[in-house]
N, C-alpha and C. Protein backbone atom coordinates (compact mmCIF):
# COMPACT_ATOMS: atom_id res chain seq x y z
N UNK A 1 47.83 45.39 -45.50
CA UNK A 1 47.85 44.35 -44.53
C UNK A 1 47.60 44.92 -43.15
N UNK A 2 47.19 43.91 -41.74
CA UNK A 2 47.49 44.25 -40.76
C UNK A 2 48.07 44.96 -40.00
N UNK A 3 48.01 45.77 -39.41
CA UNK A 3 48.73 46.67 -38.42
C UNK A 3 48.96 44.99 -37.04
N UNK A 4 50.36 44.79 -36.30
CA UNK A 4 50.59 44.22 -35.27
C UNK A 4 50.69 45.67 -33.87
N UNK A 5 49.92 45.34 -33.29
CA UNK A 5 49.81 46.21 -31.93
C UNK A 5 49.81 45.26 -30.70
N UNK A 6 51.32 45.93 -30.06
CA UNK A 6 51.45 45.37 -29.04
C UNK A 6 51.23 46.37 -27.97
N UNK A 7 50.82 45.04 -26.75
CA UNK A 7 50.26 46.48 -25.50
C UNK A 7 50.68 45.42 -23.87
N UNK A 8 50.95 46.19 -22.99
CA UNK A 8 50.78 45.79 -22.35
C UNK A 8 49.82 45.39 -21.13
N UNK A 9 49.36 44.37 -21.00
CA UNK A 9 48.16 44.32 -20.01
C UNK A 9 48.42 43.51 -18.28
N UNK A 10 47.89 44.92 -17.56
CA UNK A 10 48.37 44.70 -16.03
C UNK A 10 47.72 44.37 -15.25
N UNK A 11 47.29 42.82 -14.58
CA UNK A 11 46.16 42.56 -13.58
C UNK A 11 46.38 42.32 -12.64
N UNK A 12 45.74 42.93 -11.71
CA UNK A 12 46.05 42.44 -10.40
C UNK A 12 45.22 41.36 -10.08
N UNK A 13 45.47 40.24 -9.84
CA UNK A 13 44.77 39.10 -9.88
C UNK A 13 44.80 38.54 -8.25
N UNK A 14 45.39 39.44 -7.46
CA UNK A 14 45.62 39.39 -5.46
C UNK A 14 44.14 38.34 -5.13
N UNK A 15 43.10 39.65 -5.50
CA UNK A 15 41.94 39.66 -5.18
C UNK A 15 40.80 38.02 -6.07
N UNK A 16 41.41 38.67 -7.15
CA UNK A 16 40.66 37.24 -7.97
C UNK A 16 41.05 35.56 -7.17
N UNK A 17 42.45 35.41 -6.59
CA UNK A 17 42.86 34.31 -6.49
C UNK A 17 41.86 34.37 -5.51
N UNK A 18 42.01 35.39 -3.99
CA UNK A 18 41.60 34.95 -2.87
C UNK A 18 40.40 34.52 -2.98
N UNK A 19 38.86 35.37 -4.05
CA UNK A 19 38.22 35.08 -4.24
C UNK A 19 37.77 33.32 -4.32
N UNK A 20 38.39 32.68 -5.42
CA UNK A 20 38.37 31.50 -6.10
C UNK A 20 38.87 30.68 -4.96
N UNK A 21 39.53 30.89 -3.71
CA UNK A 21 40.08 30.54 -2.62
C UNK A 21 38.68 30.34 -1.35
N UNK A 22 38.08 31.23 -1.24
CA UNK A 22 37.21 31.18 -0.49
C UNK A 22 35.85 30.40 -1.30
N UNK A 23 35.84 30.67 -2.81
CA UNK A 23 34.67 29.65 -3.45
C UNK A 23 35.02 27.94 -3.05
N UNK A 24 36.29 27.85 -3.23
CA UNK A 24 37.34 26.45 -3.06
C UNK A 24 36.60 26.11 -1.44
N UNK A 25 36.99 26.78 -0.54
CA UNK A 25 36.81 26.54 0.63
C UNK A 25 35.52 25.91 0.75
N UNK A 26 34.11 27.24 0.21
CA UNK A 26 32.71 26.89 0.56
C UNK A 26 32.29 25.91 -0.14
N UNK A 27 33.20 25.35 -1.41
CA UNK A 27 32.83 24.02 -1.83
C UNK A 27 33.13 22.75 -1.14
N UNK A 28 34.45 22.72 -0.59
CA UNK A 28 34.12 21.98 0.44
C UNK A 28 33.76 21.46 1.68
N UNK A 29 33.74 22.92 2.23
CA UNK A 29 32.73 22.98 3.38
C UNK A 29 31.03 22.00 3.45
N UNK A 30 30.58 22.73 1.93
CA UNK A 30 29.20 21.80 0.96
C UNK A 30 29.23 20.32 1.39
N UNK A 31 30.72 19.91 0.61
CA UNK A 31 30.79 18.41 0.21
C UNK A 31 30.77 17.71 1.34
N UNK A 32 31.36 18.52 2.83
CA UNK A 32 31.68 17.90 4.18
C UNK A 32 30.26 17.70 3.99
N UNK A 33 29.55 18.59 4.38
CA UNK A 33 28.10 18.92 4.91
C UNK A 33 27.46 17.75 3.66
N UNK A 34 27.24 17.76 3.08
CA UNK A 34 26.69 16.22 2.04
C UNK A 34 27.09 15.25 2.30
N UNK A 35 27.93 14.85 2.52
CA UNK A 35 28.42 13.89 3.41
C UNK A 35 27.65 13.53 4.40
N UNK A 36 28.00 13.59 5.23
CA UNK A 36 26.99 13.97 6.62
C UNK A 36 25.87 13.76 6.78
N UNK A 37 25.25 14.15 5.64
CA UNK A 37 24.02 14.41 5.66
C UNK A 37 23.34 12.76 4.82
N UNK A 38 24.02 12.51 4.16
CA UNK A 38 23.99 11.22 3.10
C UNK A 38 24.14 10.09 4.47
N UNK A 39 25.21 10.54 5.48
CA UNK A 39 25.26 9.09 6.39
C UNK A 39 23.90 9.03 7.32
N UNK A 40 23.93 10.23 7.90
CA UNK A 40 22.49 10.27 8.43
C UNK A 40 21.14 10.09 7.74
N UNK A 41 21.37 10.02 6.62
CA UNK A 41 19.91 9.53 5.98
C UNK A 41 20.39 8.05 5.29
N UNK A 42 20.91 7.48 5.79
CA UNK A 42 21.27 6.03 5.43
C UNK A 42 20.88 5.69 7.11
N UNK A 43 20.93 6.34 8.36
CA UNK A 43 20.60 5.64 9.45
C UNK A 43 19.05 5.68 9.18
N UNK A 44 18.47 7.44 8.80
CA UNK A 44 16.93 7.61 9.28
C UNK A 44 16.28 6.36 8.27
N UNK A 45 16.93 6.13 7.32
CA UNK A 45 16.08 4.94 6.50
C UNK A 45 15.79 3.78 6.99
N UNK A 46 16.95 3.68 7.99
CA UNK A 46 16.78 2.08 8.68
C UNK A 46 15.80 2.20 9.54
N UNK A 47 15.64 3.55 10.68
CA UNK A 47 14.87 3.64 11.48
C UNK A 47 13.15 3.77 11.01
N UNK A 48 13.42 4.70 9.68
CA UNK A 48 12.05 4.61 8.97
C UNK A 48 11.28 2.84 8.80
N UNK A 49 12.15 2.20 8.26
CA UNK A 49 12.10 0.77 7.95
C UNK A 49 11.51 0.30 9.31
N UNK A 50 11.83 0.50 9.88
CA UNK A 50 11.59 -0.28 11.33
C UNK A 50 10.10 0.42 11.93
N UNK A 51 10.07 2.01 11.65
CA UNK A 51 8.79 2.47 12.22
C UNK A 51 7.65 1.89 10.94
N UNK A 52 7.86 1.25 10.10
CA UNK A 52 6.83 1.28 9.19
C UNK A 52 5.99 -0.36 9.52
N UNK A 53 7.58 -1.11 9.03
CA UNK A 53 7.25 -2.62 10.00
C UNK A 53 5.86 -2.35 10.94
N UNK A 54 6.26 -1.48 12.26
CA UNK A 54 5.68 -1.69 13.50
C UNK A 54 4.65 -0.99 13.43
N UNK A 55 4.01 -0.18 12.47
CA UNK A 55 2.92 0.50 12.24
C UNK A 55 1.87 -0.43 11.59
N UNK A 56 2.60 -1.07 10.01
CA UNK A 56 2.16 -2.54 10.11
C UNK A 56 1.43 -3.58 10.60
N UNK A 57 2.23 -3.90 11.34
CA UNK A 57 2.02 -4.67 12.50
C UNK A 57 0.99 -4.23 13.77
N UNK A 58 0.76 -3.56 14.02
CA UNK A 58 -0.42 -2.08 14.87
C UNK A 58 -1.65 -2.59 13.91
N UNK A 59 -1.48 -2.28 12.42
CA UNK A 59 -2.71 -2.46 11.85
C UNK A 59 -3.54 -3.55 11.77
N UNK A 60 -1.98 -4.79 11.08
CA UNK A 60 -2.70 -6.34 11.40
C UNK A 60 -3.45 -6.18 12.87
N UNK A 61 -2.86 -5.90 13.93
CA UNK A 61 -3.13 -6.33 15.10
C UNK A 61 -4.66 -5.57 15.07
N UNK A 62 -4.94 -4.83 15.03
CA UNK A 62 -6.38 -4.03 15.05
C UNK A 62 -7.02 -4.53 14.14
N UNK A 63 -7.05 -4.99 12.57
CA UNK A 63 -8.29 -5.51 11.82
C UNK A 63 -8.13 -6.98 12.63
N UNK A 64 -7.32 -8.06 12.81
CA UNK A 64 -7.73 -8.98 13.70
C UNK A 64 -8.37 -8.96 14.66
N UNK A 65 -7.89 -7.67 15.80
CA UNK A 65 -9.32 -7.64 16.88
C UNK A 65 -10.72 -7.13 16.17
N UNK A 66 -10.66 -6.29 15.58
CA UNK A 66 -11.53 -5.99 14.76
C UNK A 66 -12.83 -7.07 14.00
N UNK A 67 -11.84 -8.09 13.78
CA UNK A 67 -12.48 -9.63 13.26
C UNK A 67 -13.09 -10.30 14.33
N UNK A 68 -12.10 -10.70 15.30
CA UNK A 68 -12.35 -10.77 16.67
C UNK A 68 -13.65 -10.44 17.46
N UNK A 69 -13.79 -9.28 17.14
CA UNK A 69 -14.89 -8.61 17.88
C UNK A 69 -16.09 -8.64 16.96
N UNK A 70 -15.98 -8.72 15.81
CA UNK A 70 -17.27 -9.36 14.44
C UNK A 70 -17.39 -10.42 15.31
N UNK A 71 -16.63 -11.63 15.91
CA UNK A 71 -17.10 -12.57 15.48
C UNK A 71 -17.64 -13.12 16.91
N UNK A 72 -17.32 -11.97 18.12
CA UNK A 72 -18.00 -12.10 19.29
C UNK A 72 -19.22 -11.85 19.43
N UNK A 73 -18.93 -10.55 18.33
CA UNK A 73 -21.06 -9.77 18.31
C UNK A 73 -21.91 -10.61 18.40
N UNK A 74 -21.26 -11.06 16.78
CA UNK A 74 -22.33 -12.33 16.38
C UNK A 74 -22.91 -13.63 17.28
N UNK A 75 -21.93 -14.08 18.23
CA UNK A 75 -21.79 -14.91 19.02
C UNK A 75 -22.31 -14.66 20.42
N UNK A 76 -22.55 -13.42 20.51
CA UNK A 76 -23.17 -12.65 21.22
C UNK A 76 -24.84 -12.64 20.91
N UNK A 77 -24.69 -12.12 19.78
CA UNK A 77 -26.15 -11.69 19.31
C UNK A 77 -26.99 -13.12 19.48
N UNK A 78 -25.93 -14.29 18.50
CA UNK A 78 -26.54 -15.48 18.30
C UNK A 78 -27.30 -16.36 19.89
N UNK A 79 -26.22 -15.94 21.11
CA UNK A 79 -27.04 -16.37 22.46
C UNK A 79 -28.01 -15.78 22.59
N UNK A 80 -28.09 -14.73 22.15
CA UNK A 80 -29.29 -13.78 22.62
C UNK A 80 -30.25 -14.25 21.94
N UNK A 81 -30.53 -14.30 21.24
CA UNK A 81 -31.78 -14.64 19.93
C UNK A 81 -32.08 -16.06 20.29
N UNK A 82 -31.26 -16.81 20.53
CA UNK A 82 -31.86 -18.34 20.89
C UNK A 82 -32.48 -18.54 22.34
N UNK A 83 -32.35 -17.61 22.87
CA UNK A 83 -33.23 -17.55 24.28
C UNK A 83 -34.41 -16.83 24.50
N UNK A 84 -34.73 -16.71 23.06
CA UNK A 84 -36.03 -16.25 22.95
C UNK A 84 -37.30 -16.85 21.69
N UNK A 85 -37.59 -17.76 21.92
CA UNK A 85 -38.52 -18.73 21.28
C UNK A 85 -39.31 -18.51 19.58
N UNK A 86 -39.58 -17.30 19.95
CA UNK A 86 -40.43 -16.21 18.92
C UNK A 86 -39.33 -16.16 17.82
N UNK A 87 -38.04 -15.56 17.65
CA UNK A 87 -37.13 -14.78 17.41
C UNK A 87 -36.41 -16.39 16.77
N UNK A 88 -36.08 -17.41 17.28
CA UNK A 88 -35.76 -18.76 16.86
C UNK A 88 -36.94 -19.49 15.99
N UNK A 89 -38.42 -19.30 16.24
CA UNK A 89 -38.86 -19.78 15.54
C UNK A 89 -38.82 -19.07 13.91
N UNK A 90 -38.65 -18.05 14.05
CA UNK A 90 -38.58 -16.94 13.09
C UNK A 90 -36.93 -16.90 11.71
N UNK A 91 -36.28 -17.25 13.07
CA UNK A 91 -34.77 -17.25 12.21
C UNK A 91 -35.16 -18.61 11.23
N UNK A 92 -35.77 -20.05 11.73
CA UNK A 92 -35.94 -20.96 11.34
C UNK A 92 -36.62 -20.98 9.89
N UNK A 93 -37.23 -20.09 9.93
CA UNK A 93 -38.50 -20.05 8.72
C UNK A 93 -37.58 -19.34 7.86
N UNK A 94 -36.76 -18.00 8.03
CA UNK A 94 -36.15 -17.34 6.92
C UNK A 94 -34.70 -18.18 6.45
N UNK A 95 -34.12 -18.95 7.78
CA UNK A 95 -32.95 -19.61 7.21
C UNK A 95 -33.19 -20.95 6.04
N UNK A 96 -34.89 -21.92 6.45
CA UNK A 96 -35.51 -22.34 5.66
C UNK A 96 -35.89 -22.04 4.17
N UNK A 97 -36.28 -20.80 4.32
CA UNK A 97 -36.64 -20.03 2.39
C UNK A 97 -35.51 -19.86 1.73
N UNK A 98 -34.62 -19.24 2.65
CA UNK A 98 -32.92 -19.12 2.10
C UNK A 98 -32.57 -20.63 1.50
N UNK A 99 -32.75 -21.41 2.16
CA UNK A 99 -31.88 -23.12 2.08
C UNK A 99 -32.71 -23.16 0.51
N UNK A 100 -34.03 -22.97 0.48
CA UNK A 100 -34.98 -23.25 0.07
C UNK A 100 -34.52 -22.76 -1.61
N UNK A 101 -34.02 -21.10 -1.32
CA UNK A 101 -33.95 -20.81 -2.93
C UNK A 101 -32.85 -21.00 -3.59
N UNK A 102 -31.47 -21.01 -2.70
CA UNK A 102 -30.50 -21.43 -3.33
C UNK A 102 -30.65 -23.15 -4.00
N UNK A 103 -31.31 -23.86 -3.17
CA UNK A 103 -31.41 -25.03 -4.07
C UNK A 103 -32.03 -24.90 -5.23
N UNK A 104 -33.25 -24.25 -5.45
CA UNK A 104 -33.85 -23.83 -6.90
C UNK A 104 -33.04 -23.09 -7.49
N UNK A 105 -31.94 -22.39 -7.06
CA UNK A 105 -30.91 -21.88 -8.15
C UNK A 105 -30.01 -22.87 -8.53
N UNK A 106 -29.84 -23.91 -7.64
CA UNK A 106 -28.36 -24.74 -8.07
C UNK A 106 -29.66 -25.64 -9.14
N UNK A 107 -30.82 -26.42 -9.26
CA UNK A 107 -31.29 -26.84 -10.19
C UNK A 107 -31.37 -25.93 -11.61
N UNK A 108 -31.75 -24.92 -11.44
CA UNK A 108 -31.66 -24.44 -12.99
C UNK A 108 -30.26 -24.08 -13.28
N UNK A 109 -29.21 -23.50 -12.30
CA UNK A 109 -27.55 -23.94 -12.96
C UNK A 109 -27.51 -25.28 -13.36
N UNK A 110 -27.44 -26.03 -12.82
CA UNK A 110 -27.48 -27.29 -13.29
C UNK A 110 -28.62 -27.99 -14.69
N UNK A 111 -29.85 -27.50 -14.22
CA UNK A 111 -30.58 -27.44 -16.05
C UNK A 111 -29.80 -27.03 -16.95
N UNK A 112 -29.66 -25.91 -16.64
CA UNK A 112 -28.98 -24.61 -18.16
C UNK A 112 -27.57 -25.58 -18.40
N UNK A 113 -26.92 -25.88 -17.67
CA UNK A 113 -25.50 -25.74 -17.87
C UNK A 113 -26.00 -27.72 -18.96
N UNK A 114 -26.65 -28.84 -18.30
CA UNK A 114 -26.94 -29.72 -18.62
C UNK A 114 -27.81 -29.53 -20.59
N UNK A 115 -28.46 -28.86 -20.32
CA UNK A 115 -28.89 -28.18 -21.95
C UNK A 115 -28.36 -28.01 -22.50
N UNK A 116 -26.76 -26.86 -22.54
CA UNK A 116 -26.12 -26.16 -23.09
C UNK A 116 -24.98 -27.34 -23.42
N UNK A 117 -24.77 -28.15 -22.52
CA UNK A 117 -23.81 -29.57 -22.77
C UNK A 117 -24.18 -30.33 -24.15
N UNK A 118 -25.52 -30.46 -23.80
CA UNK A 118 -26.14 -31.30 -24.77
C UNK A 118 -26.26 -30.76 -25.98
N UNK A 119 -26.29 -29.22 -26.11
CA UNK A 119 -26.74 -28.86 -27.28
C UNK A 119 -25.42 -28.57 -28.13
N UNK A 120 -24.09 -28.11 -27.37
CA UNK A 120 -22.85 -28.21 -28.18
C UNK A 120 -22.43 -29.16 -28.42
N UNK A 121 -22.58 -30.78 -27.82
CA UNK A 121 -22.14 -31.81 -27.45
C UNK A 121 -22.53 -32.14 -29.40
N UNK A 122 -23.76 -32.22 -30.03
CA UNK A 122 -23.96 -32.22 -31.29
C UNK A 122 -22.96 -31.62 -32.47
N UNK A 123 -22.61 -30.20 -31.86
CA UNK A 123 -22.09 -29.05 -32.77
C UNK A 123 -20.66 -29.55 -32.94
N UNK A 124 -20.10 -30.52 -31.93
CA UNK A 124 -18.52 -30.85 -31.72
C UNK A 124 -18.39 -31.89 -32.90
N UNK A 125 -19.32 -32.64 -32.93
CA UNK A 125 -19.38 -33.82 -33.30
C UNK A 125 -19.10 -33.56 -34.57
């Protein structure tokens, strides 16, 4: 059987406590400092919130002038061109062919689509 051996064992544990004492400490030194740091980034969020809004808002405001200023050019351009005879008789003739082909497109939409009525209009039946 077994041999029982007894012994005695001597630690100085001075050093170990203080150790685990000063880990204790820098842990909550940490937790202060997280803290802290958690409230101040609950303010910078609000302030973020607010700089983003107004950056936002900067942008609407610039593609509106942006629109703005499209729609002066044009209004611009458009005085210009009508005070010159040549240039009006000219817009007249191409805004004419334009008028001109979209109506020959809305007749054959309107053919095709009138055909295609008629020809399922059978198949339903």
């Amino acid at each position: 059987m077994g041999q029982v051996v007894e012994a005695v064992l001597k630690l100085d544990s001075k050093d170990a406590q203080k150790d685990i004492e000063k880990v204790n400490q820098g842990l909550q030194e940490t937790n202060e400092t997280l803290e802290d740091t958690g409230k101040t980034a609950k303010k910078s969020e609000k302030g973020l919130s607010t700089l983003s809004k107004g950056i936002k808002g900067i942008g609407t405001a610039f593609k509106a002038a942006g629109i703005g200023a499209v729609v002066a050019l044009f209004g611009a351009l458009a005085a210009a061109l009508s005070k010159n005879q040549q240039v009006m008789d000219t817009v007249a003739v191409v805004t004419g062919t334009i008028s001109q082909v979209f109506t020959e497109i809305g007749n054959v939409l309107v053919t095709v689509y009138n055909s295609v009525a008629s020809s399922t209009e059978n198949l339903m039946l």
